[in-house]
C-alpha atoms as a PDB file:
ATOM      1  CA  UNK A   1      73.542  57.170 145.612  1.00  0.00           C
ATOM      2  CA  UNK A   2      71.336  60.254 144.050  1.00  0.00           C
ATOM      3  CA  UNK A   3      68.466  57.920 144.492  1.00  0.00           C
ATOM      4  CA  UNK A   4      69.157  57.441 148.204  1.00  0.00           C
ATOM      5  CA  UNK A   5      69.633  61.032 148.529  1.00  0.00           C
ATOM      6  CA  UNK A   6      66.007  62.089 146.883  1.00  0.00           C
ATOM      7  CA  UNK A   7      64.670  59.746 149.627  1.00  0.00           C
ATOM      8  CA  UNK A   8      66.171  60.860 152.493  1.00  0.00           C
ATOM      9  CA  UNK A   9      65.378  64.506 151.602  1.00  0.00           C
ATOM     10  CA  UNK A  10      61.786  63.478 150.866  1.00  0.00           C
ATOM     11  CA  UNK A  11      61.716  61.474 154.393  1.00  0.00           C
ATOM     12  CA  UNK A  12      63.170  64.663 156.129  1.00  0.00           C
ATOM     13  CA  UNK A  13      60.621  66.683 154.545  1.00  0.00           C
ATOM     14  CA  UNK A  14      57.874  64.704 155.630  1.00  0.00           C
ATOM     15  CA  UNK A  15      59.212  64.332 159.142  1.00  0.00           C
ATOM     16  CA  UNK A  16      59.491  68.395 159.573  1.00  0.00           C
ATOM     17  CA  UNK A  17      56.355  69.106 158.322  1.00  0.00           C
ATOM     18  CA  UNK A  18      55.257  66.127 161.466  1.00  0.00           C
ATOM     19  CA  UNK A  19      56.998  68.131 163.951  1.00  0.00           C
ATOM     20  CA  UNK A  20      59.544  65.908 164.635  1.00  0.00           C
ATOM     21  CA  UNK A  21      62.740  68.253 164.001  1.00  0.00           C
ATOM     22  CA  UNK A  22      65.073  65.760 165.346  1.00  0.00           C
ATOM     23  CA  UNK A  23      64.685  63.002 162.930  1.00  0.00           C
ATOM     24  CA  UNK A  24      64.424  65.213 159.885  1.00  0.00           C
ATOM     25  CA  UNK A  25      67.778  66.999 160.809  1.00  0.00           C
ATOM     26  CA  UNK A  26      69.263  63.401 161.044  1.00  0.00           C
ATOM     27  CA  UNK A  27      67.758  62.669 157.523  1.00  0.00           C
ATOM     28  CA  UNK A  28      69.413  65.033 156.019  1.00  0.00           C
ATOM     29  CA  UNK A  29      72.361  65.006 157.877  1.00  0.00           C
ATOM     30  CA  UNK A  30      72.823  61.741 155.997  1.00  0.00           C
ATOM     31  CA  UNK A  31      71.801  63.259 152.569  1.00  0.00           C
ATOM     32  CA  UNK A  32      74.337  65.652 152.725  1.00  0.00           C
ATOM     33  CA  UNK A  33      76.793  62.830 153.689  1.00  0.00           C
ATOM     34  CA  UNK A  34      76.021  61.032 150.437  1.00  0.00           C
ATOM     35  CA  UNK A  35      75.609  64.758 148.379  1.00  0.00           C
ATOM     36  CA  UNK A  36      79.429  64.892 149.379  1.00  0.00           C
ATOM     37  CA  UNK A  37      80.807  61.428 148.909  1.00  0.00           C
ATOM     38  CA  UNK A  38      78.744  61.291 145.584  1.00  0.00           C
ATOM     39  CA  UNK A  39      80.419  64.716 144.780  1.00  0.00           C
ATOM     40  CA  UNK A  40      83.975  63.933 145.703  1.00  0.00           C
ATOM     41  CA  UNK A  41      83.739  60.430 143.628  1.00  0.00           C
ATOM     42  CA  UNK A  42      82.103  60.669 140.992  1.00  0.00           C
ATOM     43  CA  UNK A  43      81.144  64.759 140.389  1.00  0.00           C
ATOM     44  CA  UNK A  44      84.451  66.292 141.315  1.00  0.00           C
ATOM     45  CA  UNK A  45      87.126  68.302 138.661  1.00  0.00           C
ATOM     46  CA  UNK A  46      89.456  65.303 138.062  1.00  0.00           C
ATOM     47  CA  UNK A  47      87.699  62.851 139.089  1.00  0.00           C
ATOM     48  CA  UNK A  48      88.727  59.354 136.938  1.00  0.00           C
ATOM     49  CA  UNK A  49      86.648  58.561 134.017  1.00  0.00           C
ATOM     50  CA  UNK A  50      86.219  55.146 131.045  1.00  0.00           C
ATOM     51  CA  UNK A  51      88.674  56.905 129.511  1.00  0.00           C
ATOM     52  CA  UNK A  52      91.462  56.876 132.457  1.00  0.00           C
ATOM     53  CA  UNK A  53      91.170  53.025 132.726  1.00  0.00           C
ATOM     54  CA  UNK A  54      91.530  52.761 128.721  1.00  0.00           C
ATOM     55  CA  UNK A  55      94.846  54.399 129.328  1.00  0.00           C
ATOM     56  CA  UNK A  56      95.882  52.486 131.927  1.00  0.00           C
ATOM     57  CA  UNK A  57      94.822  49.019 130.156  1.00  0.00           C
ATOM     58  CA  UNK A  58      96.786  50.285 127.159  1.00  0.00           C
ATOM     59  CA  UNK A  59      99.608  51.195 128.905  1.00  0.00           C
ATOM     60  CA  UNK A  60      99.901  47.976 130.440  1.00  0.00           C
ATOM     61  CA  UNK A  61      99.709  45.800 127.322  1.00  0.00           C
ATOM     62  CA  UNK A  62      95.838  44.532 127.975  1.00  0.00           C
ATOM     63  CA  UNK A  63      93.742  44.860 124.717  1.00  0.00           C
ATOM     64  CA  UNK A  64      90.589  46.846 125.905  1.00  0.00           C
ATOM     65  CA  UNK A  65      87.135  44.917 124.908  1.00  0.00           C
ATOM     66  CA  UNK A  66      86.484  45.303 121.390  1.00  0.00           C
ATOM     67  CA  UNK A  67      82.182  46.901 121.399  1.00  0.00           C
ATOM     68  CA  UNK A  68      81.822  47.658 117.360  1.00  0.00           C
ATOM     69  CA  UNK A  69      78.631  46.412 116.384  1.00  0.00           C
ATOM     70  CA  UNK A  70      79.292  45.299 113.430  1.00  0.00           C
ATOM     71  CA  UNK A  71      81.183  42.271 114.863  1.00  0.00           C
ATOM     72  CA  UNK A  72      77.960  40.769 116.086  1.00  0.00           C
ATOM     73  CA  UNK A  73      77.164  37.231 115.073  1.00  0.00           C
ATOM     74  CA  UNK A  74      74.109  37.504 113.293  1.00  0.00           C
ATOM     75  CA  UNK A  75      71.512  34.264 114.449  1.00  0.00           C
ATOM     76  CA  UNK A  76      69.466  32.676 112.283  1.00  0.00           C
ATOM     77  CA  UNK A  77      65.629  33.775 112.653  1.00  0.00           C
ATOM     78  CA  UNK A  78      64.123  30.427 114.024  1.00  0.00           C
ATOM     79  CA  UNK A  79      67.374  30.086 116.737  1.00  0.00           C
ATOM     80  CA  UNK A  80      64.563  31.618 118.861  1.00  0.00           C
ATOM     81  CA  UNK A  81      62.450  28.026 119.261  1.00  0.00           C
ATOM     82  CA  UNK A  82      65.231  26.328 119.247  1.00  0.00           C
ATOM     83  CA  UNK A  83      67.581  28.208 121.764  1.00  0.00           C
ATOM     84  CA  UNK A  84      64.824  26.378 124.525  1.00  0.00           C
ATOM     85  CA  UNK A  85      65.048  23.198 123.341  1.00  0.00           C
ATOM     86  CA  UNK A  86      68.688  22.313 123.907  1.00  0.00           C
ATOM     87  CA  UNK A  87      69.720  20.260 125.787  1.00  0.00           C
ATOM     88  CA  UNK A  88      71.715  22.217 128.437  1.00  0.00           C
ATOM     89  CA  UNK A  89      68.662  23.591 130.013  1.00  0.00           C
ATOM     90  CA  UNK A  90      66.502  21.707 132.168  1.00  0.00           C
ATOM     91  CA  UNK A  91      63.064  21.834 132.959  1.00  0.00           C
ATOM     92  CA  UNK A  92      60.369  24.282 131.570  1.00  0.00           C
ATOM     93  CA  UNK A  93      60.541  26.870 133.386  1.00  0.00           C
ATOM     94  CA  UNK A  94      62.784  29.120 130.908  1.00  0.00           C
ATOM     95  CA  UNK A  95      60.289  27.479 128.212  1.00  0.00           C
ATOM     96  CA  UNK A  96      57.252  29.178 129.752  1.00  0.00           C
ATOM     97  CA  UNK A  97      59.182  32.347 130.438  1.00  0.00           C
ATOM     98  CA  UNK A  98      60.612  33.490 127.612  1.00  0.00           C
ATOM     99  CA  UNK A  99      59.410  31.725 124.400  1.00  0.00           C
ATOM    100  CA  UNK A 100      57.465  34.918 123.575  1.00  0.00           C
ATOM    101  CA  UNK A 101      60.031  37.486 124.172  1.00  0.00           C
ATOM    102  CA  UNK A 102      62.196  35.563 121.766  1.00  0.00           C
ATOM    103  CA  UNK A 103      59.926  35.357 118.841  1.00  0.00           C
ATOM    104  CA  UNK A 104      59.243  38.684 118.906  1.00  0.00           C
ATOM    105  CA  UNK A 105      63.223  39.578 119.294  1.00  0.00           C
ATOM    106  CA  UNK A 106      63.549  37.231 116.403  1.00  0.00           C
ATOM    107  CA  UNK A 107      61.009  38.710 114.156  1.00  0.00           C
ATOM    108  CA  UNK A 108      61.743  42.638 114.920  1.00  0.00           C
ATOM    109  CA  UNK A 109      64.982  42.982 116.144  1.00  0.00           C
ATOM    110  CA  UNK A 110      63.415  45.382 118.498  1.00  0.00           C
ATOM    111  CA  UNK A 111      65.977  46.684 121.361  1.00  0.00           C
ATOM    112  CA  UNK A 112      66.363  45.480 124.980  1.00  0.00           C
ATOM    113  CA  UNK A 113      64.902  48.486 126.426  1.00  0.00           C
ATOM    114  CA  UNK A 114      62.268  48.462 123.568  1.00  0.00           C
ATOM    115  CA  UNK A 115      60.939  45.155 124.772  1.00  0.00           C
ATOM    116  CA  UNK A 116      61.169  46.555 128.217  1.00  0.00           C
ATOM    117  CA  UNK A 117      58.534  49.203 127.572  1.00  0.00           C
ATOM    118  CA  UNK A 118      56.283  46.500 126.263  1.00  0.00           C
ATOM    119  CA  UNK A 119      55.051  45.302 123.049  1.00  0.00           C
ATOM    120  CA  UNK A 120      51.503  44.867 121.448  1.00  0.00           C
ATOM    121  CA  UNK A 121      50.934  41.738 119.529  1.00  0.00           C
ATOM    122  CA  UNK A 122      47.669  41.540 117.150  1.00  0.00           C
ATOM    123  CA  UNK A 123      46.328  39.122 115.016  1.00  0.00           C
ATOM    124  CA  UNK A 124      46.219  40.311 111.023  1.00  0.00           C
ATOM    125  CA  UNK A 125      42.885  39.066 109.390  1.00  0.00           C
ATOM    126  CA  UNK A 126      42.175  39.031 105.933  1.00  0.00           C
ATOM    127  CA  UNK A 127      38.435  39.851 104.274  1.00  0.00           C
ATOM    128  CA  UNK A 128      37.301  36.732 104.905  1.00  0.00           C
ATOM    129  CA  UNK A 129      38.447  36.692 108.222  1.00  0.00           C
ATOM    130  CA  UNK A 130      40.931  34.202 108.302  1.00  0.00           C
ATOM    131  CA  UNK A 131      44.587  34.477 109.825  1.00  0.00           C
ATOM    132  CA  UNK A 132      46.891  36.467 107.482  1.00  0.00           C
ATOM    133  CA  UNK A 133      49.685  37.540 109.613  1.00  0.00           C
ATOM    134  CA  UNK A 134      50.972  38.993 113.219  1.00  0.00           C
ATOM    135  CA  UNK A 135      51.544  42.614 113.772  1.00  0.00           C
ATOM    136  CA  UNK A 136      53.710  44.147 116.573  1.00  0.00           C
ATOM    137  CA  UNK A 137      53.919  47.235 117.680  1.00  0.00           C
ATOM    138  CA  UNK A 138      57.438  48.843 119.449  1.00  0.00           C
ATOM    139  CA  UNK A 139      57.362  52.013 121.147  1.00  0.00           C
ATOM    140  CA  UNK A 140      60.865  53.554 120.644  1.00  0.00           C
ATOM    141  CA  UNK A 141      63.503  53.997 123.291  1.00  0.00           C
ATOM    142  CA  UNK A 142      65.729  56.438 121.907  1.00  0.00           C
ATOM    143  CA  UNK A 143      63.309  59.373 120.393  1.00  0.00           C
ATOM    144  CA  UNK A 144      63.587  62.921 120.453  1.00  0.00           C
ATOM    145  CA  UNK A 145      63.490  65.706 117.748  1.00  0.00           C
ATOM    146  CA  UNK A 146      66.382  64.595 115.956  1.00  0.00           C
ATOM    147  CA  UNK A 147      65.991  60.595 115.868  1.00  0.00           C
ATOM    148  CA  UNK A 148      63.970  57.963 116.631  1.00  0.00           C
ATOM    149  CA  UNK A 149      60.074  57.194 115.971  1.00  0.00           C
ATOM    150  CA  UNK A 150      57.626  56.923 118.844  1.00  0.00           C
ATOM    151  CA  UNK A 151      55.573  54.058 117.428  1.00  0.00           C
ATOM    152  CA  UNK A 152      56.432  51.405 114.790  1.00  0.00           C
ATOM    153  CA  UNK A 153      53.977  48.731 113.679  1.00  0.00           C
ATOM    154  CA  UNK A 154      55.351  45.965 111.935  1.00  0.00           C
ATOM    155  CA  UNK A 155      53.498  43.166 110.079  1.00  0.00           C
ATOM    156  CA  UNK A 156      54.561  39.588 109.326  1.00  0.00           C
ATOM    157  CA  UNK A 157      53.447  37.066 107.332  1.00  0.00           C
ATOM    158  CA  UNK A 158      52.741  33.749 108.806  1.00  0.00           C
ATOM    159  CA  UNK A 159      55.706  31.396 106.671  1.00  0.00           C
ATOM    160  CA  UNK A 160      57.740  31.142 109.646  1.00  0.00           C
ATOM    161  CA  UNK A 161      57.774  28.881 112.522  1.00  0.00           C
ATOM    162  CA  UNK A 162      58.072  32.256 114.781  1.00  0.00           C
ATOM    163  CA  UNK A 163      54.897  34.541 113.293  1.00  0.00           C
ATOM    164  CA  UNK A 164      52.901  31.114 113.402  1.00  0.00           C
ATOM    165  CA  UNK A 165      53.678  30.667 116.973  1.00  0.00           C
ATOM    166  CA  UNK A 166      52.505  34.095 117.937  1.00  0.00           C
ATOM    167  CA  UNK A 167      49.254  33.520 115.337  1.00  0.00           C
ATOM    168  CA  UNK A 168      48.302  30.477 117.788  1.00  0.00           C
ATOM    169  CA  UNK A 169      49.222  32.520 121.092  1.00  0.00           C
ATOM    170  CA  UNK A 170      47.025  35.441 119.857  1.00  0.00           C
ATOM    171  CA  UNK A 171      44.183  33.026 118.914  1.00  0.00           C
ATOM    172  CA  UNK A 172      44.067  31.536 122.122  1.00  0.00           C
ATOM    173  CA  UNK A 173      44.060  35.230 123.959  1.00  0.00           C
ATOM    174  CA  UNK A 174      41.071  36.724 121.678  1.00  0.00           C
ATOM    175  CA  UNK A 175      42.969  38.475 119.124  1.00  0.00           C
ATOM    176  CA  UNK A 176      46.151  40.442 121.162  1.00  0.00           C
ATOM    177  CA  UNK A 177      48.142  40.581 124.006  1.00  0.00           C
ATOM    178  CA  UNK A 178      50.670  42.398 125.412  1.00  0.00           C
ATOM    179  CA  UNK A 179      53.877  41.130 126.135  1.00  0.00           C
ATOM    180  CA  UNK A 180      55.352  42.833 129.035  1.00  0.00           C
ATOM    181  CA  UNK A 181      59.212  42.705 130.572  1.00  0.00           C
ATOM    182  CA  UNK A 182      60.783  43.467 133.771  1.00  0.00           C
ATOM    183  CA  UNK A 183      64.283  44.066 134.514  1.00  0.00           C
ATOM    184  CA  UNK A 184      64.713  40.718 136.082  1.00  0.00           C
ATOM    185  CA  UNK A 185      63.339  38.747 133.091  1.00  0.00           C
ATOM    186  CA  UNK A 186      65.731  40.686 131.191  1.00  0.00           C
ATOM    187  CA  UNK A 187      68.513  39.441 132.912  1.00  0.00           C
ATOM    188  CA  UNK A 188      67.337  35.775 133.215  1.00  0.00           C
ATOM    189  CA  UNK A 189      66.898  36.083 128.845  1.00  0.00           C
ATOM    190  CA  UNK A 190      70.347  37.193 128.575  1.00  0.00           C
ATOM    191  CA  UNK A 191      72.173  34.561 130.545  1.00  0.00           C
ATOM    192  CA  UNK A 192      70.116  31.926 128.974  1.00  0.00           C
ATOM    193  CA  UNK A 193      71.122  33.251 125.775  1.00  0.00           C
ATOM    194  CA  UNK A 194      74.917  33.376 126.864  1.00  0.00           C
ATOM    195  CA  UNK A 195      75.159  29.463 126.482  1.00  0.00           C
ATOM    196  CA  UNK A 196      74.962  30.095 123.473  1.00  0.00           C
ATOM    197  CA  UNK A 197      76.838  32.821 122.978  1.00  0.00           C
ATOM    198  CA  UNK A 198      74.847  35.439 121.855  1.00  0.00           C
ATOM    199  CA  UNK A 199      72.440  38.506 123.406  1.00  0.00           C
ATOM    200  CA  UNK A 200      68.924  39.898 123.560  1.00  0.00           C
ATOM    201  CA  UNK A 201      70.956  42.535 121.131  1.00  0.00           C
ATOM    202  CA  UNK A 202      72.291  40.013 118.726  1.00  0.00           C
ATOM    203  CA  UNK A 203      68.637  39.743 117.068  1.00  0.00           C
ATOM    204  CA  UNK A 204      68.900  42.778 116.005  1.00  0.00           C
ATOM    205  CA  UNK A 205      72.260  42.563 114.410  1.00  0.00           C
ATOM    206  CA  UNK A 206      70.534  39.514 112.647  1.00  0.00           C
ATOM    207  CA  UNK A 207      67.671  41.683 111.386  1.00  0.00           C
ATOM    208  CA  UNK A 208      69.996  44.472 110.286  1.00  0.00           C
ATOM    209  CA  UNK A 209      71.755  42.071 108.214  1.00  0.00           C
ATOM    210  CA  UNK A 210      68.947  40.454 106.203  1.00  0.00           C
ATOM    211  CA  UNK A 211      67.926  44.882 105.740  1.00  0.00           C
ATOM    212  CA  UNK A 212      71.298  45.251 104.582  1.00  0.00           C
ATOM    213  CA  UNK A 213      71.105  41.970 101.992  1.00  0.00           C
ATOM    214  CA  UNK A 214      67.569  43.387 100.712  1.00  0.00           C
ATOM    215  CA  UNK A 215      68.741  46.833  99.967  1.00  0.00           C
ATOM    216  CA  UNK A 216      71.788  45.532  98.230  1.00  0.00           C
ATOM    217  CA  UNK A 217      69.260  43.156  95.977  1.00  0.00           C
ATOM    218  CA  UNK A 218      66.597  45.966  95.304  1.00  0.00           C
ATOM    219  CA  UNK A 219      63.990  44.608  97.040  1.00  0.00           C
ATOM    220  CA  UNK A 220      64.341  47.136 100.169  1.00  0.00           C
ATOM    221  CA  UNK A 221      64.786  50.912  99.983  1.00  0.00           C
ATOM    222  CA  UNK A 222      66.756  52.513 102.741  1.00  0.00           C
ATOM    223  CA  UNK A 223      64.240  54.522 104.339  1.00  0.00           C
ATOM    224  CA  UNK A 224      61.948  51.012 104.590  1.00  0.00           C
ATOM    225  CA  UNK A 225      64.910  49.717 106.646  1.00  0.00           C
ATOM    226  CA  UNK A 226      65.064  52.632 109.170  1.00  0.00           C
ATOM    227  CA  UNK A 227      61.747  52.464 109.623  1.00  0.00           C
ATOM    228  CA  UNK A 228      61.398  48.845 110.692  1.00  0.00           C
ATOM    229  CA  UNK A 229      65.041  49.099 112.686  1.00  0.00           C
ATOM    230  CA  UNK A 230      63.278  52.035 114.790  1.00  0.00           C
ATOM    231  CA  UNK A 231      66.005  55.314 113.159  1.00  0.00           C
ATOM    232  CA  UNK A 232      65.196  58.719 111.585  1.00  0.00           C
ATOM    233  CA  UNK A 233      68.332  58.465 109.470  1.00  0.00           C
ATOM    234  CA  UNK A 234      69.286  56.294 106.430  1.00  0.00           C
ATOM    235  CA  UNK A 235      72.722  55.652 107.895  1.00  0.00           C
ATOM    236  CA  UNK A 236      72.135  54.540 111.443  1.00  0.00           C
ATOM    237  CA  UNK A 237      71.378  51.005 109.455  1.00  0.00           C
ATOM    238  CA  UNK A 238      75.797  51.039 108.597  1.00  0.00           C
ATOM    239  CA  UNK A 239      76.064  49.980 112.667  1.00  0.00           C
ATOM    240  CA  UNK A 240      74.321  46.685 112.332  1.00  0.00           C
ATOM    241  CA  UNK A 241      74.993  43.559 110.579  1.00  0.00           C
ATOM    242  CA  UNK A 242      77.026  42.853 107.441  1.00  0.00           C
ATOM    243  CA  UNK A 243      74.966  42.613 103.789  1.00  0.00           C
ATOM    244  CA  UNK A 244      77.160  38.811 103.558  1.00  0.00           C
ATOM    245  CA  UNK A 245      75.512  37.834 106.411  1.00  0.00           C
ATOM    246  CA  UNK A 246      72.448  37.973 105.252  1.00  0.00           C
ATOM    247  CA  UNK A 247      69.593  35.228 104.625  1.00  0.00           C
ATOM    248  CA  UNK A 248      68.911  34.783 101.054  1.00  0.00           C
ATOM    249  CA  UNK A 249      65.929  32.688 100.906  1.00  0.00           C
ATOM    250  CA  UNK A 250      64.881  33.187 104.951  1.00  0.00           C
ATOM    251  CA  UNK A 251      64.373  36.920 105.026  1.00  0.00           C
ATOM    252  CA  UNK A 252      61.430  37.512 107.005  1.00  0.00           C
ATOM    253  CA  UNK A 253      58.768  39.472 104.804  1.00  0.00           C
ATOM    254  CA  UNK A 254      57.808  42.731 106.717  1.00  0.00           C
ATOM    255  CA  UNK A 255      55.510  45.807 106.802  1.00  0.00           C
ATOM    256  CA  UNK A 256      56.156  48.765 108.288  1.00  0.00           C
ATOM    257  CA  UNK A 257      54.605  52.159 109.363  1.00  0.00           C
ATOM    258  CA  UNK A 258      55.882  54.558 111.629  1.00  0.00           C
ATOM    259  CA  UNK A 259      54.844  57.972 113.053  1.00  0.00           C
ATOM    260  CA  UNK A 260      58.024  60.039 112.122  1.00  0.00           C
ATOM    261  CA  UNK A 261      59.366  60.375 108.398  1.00  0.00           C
ATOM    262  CA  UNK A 262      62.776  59.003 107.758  1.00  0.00           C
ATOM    263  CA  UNK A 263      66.081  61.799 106.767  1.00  0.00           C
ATOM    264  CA  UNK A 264      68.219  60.746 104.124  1.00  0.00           C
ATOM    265  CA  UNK A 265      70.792  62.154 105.570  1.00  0.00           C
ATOM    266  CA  UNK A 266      72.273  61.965 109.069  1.00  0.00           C
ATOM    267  CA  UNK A 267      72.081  64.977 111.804  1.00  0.00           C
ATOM    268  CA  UNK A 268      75.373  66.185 112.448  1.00  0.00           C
ATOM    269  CA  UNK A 269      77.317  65.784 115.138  1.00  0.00           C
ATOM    270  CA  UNK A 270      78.340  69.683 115.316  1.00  0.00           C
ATOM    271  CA  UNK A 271      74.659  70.293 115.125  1.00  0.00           C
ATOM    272  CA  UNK A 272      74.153  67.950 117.692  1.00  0.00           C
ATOM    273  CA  UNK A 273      77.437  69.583 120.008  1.00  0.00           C
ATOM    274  CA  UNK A 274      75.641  73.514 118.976  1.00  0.00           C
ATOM    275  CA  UNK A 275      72.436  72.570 120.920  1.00  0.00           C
ATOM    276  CA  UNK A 276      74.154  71.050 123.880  1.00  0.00           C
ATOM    277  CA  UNK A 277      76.013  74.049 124.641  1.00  0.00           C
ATOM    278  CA  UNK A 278      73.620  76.822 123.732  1.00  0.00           C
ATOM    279  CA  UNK A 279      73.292  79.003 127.268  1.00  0.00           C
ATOM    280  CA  UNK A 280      69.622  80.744 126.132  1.00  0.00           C
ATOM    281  CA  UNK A 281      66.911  78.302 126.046  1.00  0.00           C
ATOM    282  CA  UNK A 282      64.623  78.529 123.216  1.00  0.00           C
ATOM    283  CA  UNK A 283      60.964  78.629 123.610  1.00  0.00           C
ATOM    284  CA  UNK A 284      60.018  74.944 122.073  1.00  0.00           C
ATOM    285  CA  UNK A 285      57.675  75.261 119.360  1.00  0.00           C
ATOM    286  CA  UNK A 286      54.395  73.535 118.662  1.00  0.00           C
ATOM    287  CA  UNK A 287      55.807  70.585 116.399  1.00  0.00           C
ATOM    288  CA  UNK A 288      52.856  69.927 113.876  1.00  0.00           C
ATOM    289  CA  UNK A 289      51.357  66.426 114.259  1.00  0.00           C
ATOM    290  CA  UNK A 290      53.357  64.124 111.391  1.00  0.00           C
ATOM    291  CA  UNK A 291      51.485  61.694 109.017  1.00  0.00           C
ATOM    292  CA  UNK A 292      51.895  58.596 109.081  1.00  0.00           C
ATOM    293  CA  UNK A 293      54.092  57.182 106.436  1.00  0.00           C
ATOM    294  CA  UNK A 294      53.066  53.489 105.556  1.00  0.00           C
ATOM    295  CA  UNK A 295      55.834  51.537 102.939  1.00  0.00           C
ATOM    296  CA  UNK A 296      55.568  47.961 102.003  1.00  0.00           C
ATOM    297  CA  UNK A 297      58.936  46.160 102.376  1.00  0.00           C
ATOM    298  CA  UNK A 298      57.354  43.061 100.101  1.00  0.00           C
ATOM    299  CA  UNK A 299      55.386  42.181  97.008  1.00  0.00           C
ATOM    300  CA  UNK A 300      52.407  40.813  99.662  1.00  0.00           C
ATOM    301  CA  UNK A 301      51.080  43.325 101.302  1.00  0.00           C
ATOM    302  CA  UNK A 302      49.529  43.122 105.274  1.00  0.00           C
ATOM    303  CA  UNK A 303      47.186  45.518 106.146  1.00  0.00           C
ATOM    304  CA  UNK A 304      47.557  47.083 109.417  1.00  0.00           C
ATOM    305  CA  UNK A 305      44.211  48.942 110.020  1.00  0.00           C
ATOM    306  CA  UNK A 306      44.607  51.457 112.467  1.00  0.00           C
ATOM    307  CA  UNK A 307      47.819  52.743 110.798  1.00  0.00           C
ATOM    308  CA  UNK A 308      46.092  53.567 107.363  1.00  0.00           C
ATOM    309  CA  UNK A 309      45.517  57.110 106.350  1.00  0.00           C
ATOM    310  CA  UNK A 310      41.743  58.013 107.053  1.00  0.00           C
ATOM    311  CA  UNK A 311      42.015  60.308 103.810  1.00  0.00           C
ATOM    312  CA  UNK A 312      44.069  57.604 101.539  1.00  0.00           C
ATOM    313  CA  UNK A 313      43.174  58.099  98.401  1.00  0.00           C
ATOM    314  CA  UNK A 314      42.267  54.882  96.047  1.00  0.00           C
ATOM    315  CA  UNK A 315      45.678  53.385  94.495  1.00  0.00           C
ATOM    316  CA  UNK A 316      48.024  54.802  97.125  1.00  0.00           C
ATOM    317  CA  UNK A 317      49.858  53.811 100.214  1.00  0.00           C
END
């Protein structure tokens, strides 16, 4: 409705500055019909709310829809191949669409709306020039000051069925590609997924888990796992997965570097209620370009050139 009222304002605009007074007057004669229904439904003091029909499901002994993440079924890595080779769908159509978005789900547990932005997918070389590994880089969907990083870059070695896949698909497109999703492919990935009774989302309750498992065995510190889940904060990771559901032996080995540095401890929600309601806006300041912080999440480490410090000095990361 606020869309359709932006563009009949914008068409009566266009039609007064025409000359034709007639049809811009019934333009927005029918913006300020929608302006007021809008208002009265949805905008008005009173108006009813989630919370109103939680009441009333409660009230009427209906269980409201349980949406904790952390009761997520957690998929196993290579599902992804597999998922288009059963049986239930026919054809290749679904093949061809979506075999790339779900190796790269698999591999980063990236978010929906991640994916939707796009994702860059590059072939890792070692010095002789051989294949080494994929890297993929996310651009974040939820970033401001307080959380979130605008780029991650994640590198994978290639002892899975997934990062060889990608290898071969960014061999036979001269080194990278990127992978691109609209809102319609989104929805056509999700109901293909729903046979089997999972999400786009439940890849990154999978990835979260095997985090969760590494931390717990030493072999991850915290601030590696925010970094390659996409958060600013050390606790963000306590939303996703469960450290018994992780993969022991099929833990996908990954490198990370991102452009923001990673808080220990989480912003506060009073904080966060403070700056909502603050009446005198604050002149933003410059913030001061952050370094980028490169960890290794693994004993074998895949270099990601772009993301390495020009001034690095020898021995350091």
């Amino acid at each position: 409705m606020a869309d359709d009222i932006r563009a009949f304002r914008k068409l009566s605009e266009a039609a007064r500055k025409s000359g034709d007074i007639a049809t811009a007057q019934q333009y927005t004669t029918q913006a300020w019909k929608l302006a007021v229904a809008l208002d009265d439904q949805f905008l008005g003091v009173g108006h009813p709310t989630w919370k109103d029909k939680l009441r009333w499901m409660k009230s009427n002994g209906l269980q409201p829809v349980n949406k904790s993440k952390r009761n997520t079924t957690a998929p196993a890595i290579d599902v992804a191949p597999a998922i288009l080779l059963d049986k239930r769908h026919r054809g290749t159509q679904l093949l061809e669409r979506h075999t790339e978005r779900l190796a790269v789900l698999a591999l980063t547990g990236c978010r929906p709306s991640e994916l939707m932005k796009g994702v860059e997918v590059r072939l890792l070389r070692d010095k002789n020039g051989q294949p080494k590994g994929v890297g993929i880089e996310v651009s974040g969907a939820k970033v401001d000051h307080n959380r979130g990083h605008e780029k991650r870059r994640l590198a994978f070695l290639l002892d899975g069925v997934v990062a060889r896949g990608l290898s071969e698909l960014c061999l036979e497109r001269g080194g990278r590609f990127t992978l691109g999703t609209t809102s319609a492919d989104y929805r056509s990935l999700n109901r293909l997924l729903c046979v089997h009774k999972i999400s786009c989302y439940t890849f990154r309750h999978a990835l979260g888990s095997d985090l969760k498992a590494s931390i717990a065995d030493g072999q991850t510190t915290p601030e590696q796992a925010a970094m390659v889940m996409g958060h600013r904060s050390t606790q963000s990771l306590l939303s996703y997965g469960a450290t018994n559901r992780g993969r022991s032996r099929r833990r996908p080995k990954i490198k990370v570097s991102a452009s923001s540095v990673v808080k220990k401890s989480p912003v506060r929600r009073g904080e966060k209620a403070q700056k909502r309601v603050r009446k005198t806006p604050q002149k933003a300041t410059p913030k001061a370009p952050s370094k980028t912080a490169l960890v290794e999440a693994s004993p074998l480490f895949i270099p990601y050139p772009k993301l390495l410090p020009s001034c690095a000095k020898k021995g350091t990361v």
